[in-house]
PDB file of N, CA and C in Angstrom:
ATOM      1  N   UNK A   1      69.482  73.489  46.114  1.00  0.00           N
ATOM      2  CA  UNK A   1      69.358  74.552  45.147  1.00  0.00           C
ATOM      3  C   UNK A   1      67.928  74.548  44.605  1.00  0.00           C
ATOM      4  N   UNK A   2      67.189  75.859  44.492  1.00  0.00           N
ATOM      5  CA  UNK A   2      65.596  75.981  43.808  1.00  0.00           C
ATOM      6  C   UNK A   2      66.118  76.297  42.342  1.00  0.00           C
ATOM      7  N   UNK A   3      65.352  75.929  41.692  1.00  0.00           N
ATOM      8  CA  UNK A   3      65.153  75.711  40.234  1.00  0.00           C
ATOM      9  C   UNK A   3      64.095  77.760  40.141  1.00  0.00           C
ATOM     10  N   UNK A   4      64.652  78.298  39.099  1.00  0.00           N
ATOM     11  CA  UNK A   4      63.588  79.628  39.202  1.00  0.00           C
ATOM     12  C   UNK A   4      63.049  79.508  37.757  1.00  0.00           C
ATOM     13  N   UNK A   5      61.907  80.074  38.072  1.00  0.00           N
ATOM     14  CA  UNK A   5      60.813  80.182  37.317  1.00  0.00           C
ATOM     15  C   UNK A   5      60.259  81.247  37.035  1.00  0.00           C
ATOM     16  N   UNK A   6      60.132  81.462  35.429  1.00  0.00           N
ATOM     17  CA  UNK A   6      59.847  82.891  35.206  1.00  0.00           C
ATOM     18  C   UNK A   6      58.117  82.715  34.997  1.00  0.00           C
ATOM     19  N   UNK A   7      57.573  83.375  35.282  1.00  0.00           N
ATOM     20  CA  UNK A   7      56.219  83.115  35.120  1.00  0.00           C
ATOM     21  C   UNK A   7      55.788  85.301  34.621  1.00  0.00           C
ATOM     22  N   UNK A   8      54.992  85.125  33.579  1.00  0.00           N
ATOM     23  CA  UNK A   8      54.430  86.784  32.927  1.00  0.00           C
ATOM     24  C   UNK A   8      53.223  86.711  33.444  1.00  0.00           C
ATOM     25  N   UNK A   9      52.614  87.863  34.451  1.00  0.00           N
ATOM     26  CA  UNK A   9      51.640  87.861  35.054  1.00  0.00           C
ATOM     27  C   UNK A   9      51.641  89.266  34.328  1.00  0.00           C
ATOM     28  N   UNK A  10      51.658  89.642  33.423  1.00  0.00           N
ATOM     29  CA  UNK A  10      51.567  91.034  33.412  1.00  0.00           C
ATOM     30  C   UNK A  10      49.702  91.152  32.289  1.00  0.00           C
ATOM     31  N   UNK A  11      49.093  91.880  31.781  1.00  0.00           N
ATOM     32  CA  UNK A  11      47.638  92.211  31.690  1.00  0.00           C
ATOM     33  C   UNK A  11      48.163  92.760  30.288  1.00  0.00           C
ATOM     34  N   UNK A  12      47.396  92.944  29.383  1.00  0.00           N
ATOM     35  CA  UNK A  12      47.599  94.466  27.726  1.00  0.00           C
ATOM     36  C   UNK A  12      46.535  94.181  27.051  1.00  0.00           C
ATOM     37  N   UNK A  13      46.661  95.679  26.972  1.00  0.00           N
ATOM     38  CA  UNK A  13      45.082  95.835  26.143  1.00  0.00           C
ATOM     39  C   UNK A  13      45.701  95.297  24.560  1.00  0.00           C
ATOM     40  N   UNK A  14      46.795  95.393  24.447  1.00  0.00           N
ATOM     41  CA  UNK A  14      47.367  95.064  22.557  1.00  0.00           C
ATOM     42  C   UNK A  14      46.991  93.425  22.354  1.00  0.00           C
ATOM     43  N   UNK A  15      46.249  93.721  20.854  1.00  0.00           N
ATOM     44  CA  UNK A  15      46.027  91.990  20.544  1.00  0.00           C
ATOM     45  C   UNK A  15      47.168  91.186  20.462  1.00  0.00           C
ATOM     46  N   UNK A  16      46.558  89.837  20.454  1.00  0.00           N
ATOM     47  CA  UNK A  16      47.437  88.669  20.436  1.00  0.00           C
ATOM     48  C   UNK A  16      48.294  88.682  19.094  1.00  0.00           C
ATOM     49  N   UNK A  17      49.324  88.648  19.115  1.00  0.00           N
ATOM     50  CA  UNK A  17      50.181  88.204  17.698  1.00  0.00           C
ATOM     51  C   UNK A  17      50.314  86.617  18.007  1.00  0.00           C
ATOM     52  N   UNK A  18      50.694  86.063  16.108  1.00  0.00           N
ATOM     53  CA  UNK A  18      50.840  85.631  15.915  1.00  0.00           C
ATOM     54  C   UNK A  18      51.475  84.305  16.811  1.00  0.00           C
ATOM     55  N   UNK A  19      51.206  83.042  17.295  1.00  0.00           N
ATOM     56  CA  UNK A  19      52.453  82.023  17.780  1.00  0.00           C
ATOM     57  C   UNK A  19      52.085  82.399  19.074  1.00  0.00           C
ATOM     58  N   UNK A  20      51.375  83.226  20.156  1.00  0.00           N
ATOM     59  CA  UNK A  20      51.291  83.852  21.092  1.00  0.00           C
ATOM     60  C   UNK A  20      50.655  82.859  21.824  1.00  0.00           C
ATOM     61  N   UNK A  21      50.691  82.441  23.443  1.00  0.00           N
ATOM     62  CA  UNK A  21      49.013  81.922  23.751  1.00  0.00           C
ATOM     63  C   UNK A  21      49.167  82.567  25.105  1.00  0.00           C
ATOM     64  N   UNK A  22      47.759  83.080  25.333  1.00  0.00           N
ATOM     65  CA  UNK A  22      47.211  83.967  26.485  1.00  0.00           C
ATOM     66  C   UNK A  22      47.728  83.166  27.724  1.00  0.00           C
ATOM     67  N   UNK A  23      48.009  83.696  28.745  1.00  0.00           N
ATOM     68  CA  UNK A  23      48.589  83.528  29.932  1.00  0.00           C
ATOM     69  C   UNK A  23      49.640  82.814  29.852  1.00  0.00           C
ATOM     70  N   UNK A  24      50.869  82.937  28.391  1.00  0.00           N
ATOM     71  CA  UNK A  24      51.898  82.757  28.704  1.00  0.00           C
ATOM     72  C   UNK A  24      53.250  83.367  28.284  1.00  0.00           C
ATOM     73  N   UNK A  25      52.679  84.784  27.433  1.00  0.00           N
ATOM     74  CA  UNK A  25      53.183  85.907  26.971  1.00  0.00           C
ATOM     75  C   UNK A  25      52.717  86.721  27.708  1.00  0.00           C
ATOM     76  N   UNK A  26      51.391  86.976  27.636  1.00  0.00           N
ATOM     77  CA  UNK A  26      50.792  88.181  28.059  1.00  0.00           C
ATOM     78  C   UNK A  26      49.157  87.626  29.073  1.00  0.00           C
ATOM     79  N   UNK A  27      48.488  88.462  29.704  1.00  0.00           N
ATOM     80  CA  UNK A  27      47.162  87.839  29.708  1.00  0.00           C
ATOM     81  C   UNK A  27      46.351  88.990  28.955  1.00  0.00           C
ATOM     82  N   UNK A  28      45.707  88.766  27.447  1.00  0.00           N
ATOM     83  CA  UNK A  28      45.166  89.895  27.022  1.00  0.00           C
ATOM     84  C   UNK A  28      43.796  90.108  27.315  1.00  0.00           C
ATOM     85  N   UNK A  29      43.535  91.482  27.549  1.00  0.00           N
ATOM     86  CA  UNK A  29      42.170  91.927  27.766  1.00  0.00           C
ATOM     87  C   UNK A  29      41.862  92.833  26.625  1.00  0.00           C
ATOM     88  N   UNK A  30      40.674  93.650  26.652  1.00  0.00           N
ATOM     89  CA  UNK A  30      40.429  94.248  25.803  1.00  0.00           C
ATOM     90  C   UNK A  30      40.793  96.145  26.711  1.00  0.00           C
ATOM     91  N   UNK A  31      40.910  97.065  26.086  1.00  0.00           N
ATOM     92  CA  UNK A  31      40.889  98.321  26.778  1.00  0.00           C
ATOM     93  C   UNK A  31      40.200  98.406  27.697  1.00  0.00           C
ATOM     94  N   UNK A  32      38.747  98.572  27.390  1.00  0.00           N
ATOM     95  CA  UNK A  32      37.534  98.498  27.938  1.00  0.00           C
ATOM     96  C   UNK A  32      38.179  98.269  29.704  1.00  0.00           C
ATOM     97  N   UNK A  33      38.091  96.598  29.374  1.00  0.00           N
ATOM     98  CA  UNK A  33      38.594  96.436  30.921  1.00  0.00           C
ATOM     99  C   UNK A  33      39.905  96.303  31.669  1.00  0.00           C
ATOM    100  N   UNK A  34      40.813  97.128  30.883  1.00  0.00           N
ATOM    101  CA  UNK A  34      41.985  97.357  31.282  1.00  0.00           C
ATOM    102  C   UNK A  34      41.287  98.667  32.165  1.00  0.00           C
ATOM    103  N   UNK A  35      41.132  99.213  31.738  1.00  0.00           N
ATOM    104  CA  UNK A  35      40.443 100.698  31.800  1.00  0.00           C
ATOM    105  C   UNK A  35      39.556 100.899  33.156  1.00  0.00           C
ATOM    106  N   UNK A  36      38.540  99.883  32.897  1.00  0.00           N
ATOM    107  CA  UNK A  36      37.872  99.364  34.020  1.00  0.00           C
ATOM    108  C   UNK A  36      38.484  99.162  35.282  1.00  0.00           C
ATOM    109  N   UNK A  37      39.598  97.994  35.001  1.00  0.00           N
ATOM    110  CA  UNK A  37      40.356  97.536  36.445  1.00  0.00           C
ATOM    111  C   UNK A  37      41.336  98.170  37.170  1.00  0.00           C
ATOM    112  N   UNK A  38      41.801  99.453  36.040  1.00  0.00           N
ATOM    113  CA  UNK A  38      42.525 101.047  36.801  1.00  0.00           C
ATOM    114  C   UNK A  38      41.707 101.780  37.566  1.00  0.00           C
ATOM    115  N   UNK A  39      40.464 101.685  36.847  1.00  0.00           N
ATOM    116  CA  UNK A  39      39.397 102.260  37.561  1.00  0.00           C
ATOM    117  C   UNK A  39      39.091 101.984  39.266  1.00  0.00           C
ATOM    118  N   UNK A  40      39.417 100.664  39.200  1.00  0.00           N
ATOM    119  CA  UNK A  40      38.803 100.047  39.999  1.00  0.00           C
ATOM    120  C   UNK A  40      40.642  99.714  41.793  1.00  0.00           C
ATOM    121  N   UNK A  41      41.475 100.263  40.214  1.00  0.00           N
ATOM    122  CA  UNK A  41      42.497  99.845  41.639  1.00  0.00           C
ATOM    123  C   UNK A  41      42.864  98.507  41.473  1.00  0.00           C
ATOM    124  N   UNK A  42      42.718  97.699  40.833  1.00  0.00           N
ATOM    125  CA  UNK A  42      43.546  96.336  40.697  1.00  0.00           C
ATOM    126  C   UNK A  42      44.820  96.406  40.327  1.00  0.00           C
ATOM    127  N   UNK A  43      45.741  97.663  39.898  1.00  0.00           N
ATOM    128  CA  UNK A  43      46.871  97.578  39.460  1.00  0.00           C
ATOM    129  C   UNK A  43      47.786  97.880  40.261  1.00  0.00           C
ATOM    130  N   UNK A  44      49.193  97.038  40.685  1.00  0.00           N
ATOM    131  CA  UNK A  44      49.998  97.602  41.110  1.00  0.00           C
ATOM    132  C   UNK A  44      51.121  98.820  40.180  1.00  0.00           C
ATOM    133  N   UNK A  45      51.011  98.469  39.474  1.00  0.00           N
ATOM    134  CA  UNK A  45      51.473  99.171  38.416  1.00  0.00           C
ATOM    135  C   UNK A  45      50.869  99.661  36.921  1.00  0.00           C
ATOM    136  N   UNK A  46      50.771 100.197  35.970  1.00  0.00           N
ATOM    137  CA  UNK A  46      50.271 100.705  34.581  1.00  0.00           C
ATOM    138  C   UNK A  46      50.733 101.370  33.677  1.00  0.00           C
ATOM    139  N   UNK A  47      50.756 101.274  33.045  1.00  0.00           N
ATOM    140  CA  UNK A  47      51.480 102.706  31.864  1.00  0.00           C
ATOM    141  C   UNK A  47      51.107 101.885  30.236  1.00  0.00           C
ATOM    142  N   UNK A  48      51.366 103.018  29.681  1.00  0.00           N
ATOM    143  CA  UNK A  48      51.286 102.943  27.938  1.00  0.00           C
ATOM    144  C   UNK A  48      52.369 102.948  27.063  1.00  0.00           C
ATOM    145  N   UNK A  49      52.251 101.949  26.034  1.00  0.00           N
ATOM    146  CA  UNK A  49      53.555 102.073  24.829  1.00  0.00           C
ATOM    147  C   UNK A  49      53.060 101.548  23.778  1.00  0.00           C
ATOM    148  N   UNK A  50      53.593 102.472  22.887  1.00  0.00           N
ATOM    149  CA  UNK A  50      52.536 102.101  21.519  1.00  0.00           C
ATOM    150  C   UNK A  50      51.536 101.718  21.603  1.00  0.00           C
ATOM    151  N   UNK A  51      50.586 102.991  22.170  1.00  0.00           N
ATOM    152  CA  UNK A  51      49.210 103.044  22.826  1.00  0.00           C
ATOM    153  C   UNK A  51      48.391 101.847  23.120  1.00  0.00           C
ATOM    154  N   UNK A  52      49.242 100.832  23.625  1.00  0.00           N
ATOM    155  CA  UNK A  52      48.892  99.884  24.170  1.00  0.00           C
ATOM    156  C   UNK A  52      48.714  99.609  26.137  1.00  0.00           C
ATOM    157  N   UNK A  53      48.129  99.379  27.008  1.00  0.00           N
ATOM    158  CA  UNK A  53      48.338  99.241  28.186  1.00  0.00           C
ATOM    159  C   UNK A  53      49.021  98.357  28.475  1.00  0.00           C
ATOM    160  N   UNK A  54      49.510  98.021  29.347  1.00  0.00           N
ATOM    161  CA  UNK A  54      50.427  96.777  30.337  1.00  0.00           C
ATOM    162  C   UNK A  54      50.278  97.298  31.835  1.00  0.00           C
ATOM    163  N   UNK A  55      50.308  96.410  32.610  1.00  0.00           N
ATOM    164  CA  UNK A  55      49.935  96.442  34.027  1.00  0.00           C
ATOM    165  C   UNK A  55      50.444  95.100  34.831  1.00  0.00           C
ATOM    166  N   UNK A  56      50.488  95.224  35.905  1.00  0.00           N
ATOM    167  CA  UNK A  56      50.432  93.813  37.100  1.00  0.00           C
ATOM    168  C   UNK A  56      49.388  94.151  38.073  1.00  0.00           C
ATOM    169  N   UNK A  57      48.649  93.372  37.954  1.00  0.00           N
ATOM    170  CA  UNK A  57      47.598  93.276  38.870  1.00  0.00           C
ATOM    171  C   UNK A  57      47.925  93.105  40.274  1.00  0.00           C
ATOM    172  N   UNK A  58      47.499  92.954  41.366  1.00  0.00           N
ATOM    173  CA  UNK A  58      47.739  92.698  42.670  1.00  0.00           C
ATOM    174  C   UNK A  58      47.498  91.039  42.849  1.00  0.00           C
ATOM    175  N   UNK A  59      45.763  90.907  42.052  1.00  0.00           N
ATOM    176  CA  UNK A  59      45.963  89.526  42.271  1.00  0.00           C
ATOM    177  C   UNK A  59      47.140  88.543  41.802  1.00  0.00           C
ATOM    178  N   UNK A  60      47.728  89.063  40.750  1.00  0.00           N
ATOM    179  CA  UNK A  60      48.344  88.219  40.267  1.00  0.00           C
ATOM    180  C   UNK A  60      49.663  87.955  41.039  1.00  0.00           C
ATOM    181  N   UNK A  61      49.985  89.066  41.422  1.00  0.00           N
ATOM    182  CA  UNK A  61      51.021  88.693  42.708  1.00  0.00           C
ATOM    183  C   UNK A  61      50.762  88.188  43.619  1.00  0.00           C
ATOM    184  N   UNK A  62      49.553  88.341  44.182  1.00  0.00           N
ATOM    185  CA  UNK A  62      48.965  87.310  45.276  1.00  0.00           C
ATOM    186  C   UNK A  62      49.231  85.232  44.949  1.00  0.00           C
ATOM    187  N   UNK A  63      48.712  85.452  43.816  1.00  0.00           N
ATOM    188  CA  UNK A  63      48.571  84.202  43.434  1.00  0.00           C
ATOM    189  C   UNK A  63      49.887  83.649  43.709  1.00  0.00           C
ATOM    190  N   UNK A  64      51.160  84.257  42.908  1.00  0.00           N
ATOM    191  CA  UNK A  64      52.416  83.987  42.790  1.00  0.00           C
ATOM    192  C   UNK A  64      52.695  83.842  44.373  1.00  0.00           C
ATOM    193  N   UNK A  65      52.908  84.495  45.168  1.00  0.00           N
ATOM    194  CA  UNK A  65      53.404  84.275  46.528  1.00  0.00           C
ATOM    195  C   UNK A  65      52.525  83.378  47.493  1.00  0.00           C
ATOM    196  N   UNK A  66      50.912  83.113  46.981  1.00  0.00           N
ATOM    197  CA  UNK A  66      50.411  82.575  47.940  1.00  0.00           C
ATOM    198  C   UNK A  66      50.594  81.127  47.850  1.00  0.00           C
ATOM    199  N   UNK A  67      51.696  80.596  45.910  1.00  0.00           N
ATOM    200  CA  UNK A  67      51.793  79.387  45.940  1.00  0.00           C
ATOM    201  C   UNK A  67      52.991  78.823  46.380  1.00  0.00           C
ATOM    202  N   UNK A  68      53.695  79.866  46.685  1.00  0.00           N
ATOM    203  CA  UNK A  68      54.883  79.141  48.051  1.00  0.00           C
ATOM    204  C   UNK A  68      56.222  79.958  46.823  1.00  0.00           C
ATOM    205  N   UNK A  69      55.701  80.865  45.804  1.00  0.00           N
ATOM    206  CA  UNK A  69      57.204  81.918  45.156  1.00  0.00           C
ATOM    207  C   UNK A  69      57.441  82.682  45.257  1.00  0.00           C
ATOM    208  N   UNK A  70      58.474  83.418  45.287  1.00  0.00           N
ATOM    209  CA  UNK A  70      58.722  84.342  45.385  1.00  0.00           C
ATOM    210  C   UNK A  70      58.570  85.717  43.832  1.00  0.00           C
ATOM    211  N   UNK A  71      57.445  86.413  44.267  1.00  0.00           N
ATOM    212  CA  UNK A  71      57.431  87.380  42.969  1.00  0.00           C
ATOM    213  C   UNK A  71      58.395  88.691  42.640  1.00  0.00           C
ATOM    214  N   UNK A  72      58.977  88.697  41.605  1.00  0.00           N
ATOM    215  CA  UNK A  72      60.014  89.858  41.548  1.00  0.00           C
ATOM    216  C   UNK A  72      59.648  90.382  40.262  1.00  0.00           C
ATOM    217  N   UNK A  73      59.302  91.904  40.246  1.00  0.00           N
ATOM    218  CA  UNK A  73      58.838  92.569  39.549  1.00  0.00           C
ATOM    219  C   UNK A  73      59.689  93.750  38.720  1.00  0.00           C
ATOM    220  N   UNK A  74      59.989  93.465  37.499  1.00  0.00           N
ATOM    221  CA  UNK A  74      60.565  94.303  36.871  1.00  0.00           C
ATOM    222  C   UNK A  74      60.112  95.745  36.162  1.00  0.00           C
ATOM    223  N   UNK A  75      59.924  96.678  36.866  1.00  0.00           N
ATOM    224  CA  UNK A  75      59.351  97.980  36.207  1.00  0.00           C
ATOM    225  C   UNK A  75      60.187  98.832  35.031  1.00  0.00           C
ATOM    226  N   UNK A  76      59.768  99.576  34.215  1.00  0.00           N
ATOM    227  CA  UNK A  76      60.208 100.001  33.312  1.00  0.00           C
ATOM    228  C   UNK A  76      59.769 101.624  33.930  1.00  0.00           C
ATOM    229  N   UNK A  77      61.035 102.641  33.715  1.00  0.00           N
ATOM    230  CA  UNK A  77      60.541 103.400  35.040  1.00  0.00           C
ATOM    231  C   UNK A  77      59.555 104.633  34.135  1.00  0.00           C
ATOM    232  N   UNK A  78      59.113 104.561  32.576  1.00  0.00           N
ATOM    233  CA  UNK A  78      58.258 105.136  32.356  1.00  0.00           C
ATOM    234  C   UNK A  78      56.593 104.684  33.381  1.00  0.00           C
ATOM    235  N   UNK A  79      56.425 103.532  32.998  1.00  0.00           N
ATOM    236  CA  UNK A  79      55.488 102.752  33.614  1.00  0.00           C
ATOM    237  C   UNK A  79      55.694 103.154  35.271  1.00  0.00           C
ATOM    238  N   UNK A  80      56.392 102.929  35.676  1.00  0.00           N
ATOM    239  CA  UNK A  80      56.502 103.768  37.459  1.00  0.00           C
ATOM    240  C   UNK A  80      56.091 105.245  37.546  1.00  0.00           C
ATOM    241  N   UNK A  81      56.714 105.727  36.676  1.00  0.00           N
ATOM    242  CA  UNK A  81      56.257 107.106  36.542  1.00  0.00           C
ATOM    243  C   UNK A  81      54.822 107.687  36.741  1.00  0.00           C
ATOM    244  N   UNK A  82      54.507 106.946  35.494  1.00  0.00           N
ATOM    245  CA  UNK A  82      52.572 106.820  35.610  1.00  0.00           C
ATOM    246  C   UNK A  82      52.002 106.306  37.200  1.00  0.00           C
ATOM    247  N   UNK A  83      52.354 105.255  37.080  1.00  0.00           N
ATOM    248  CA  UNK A  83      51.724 104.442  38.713  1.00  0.00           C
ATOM    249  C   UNK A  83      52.036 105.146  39.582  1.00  0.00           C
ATOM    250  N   UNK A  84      52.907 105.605  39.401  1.00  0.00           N
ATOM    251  CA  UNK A  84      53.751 106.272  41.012  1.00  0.00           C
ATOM    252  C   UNK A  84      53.368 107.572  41.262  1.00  0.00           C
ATOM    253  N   UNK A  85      52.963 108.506  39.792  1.00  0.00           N
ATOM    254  CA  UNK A  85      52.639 109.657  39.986  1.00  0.00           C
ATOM    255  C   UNK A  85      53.783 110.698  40.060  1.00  0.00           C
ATOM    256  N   UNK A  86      55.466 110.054  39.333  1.00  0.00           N
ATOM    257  CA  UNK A  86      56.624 111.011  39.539  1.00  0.00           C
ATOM    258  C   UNK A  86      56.596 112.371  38.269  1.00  0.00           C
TER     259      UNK A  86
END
């Protein structure tokens, strides 16, 4: 039997609250380069809520599968909407 592991690879432009620590809630960036890395195509996914961004990067799924896990990605289908273009 494998033991599963939740691991948050997900990106937001929204600051850190309180009790929080970066890369294990969230990984926070600033807009700027949220903004930037849409620009640029690093996202498999994107969208906005309470004009905040959230995203999954590609690398970050890379990382996850290239260390021997399996990544399973939960979309919220506003956020698909945006990415997907529905």
């Amino acid at each position: 039997m494998q033991c599963v592991i939740f691991v948050n690879f997900v990106d937001t432009s929204r600051p850190i609250s309180d009790g929080e620590v970066p890369g294990r809630e969230y990984h926070f960036v600033s807009k700027r380069e949220f903004e930037d890395d849409v620009a640029e195509g690093q996202f498999v996914e994107y969208g906005e809520y309470e004009k905040q961004l959230f995203g999954t990067k590609l690398e970050a799924i890379r990382q996850i599968v290239n260390s021997g896990k399996v990544c399973v990605l939960n979309f919220h289908p506003q956020v698909c909407a945006v990415s997907c273009g529905v």
